[in-house]
Protein backbone atom coordinates (compact mmCIF):
# COMPACT_ATOMS: atom_id res chain seq x y z
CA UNK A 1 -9.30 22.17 -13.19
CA UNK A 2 -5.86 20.16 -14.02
CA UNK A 3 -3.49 20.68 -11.25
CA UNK A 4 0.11 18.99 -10.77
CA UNK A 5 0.17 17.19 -7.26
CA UNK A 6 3.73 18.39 -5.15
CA UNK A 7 2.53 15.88 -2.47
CA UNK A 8 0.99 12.51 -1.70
CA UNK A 9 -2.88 13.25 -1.06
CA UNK A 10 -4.91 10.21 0.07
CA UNK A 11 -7.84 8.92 -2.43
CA UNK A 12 -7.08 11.76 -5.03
CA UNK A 13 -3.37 10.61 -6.25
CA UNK A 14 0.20 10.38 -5.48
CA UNK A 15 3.38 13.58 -5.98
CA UNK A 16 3.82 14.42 -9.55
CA UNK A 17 0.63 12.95 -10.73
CA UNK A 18 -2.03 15.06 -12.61
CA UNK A 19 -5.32 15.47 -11.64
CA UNK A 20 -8.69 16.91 -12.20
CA UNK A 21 -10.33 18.38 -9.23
CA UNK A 22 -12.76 21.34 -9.03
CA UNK A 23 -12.05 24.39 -9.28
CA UNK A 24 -13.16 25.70 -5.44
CA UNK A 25 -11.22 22.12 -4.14
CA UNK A 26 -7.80 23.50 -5.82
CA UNK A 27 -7.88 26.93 -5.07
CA UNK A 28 -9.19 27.37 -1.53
CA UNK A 29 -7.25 24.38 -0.62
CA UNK A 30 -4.56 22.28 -2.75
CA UNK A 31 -2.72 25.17 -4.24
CA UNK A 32 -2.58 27.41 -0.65
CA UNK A 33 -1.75 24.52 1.36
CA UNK A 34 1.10 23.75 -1.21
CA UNK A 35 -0.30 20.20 -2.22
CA UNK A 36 -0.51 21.28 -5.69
CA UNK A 37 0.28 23.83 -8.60
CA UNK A 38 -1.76 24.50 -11.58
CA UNK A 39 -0.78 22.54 -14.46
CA UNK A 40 -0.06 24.90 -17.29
CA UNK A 41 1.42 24.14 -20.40
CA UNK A 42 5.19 25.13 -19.34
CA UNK A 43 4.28 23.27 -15.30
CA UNK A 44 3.64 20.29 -17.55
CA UNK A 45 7.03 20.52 -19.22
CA UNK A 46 8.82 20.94 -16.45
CA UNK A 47 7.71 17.87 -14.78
CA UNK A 48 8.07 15.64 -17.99
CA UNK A 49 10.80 16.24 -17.79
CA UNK A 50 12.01 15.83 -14.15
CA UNK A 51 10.10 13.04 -14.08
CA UNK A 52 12.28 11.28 -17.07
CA UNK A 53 15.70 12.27 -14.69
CA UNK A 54 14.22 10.78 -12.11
CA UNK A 55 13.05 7.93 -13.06
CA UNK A 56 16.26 5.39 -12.47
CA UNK A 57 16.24 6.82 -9.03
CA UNK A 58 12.49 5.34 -8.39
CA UNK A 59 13.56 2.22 -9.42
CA UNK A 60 15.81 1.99 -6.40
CA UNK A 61 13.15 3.70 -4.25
CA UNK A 62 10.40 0.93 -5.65
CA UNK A 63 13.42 -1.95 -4.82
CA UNK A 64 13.53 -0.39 -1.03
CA UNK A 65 10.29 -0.01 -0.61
CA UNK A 66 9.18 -3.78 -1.76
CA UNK A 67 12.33 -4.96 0.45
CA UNK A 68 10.98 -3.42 3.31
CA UNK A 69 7.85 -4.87 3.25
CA UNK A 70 9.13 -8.26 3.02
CA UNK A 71 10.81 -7.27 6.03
CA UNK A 72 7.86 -5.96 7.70
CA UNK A 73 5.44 -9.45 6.58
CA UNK A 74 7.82 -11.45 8.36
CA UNK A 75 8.49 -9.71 11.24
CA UNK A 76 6.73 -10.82 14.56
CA UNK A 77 5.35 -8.12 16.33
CA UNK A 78 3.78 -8.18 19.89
CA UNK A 79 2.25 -5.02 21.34
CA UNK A 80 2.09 -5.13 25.40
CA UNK A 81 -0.87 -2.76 26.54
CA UNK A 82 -2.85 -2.67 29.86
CA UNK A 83 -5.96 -4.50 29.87
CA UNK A 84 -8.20 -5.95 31.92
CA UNK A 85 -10.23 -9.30 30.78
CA UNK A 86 -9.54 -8.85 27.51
CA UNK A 87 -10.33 -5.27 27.11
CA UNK A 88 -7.91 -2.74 26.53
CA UNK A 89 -7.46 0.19 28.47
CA UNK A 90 -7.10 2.95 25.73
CA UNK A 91 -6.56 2.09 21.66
CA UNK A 92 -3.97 0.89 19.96
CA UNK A 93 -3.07 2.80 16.99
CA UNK A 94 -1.14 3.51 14.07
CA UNK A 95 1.22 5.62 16.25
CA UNK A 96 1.68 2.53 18.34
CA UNK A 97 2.19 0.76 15.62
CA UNK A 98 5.10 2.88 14.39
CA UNK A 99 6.77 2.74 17.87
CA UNK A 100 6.90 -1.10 18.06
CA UNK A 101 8.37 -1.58 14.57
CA UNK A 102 11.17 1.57 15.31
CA UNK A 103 11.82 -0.45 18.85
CA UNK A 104 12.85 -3.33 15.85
CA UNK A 105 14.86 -0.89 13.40
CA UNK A 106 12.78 -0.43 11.12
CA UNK A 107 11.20 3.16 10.50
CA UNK A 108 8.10 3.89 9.30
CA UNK A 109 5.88 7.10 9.53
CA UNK A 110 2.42 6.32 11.50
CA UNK A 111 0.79 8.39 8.65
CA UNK A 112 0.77 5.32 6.29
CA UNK A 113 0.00 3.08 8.24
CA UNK A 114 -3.97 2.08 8.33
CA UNK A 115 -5.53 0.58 11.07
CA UNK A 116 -9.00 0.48 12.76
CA UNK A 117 -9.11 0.90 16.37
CA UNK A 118 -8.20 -1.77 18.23
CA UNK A 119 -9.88 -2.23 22.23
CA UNK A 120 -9.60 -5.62 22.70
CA UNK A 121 -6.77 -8.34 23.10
CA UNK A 122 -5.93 -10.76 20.00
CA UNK A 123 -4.39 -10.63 16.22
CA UNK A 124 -4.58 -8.32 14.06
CA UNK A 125 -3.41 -6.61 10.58
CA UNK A 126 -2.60 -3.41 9.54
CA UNK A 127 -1.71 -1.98 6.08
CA UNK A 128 1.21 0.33 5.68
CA UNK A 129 1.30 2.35 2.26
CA UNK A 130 5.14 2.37 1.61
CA UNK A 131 5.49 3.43 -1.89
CA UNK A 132 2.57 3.99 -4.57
CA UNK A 133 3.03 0.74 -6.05
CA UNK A 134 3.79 -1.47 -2.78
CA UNK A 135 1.41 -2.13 0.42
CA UNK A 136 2.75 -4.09 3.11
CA UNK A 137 0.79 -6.02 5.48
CA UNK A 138 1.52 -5.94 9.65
CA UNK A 139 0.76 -8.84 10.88
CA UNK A 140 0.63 -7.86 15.32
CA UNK A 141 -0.97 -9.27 18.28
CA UNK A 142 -1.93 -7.12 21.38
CA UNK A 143 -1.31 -9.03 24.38
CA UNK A 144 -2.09 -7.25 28.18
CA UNK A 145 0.67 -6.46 29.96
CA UNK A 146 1.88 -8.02 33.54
């Protein structure tokens, strides 16, 4: 079944895109949780041709978006956590993540950033998904707190 994505789903495709999904997948959940519409003949029209308007306006969102994570690449970033020989007590996560760059100015939503579980101290990297076409890398350490 073709449907017409209204929002960014992870590992099926980004807003605006068609896919094909089955048929249970779009109806008991895309299509009532308002991820997607079906994509009839006139919903395919439609976003031809909102999708040709829009398209000098993505430019500038693609020109942010790859500014931003320049900005983010070289940007030292320390996260202070308790810890106790090297262990931490508690993870730190993408939420974490999000707080320590906003403490720096620059805002980014924890939901696109990817990061395993960290528990000990040391450096690490995380991945943050700012635009379809542009992934920035974090480059952090985790240091324990005095």
């Amino acid at each position: 079944m073709e449907v017409i994505l209204i929002k960014d789903i992870e590992k099926l495709g980004y807003a605006n895109d068609i896919v094909n999904v089955k048929p249970g997948y779009a109806n008991n959940y895309l299509i009532p949780q308002g991820f997607a519409k079906v994509a009839t003949a006139s919903a395919k029209k439609v976003l031809a041709e909102n999708l040709k308007q829009r398209a000098h306006k993505d430019a500038k969102i693609l020109a942010d978006a790859q500014a931003l994570a320049e900005t983010i690449a070289n940007l030292p970033l320390s996260l202070a956590v308790k810890a106790e020989e090297g262990k931490l007590f508690g993870t730190v996560t993408a939420a974490d993540l999000a707080e320590a760059l906003a403490a720096k100015g620059i805002t980014v939503d924890r939901k696109v950033i990817s990061v395993e579980p960290i528990k000990t101290v040391g450096e690490y990297e995380a991945t943050a998904r700012l635009h379809k076409e542009v992934k920035a890398t974090i480059k952090f350490s985790v240091v324990a707190a005095e």
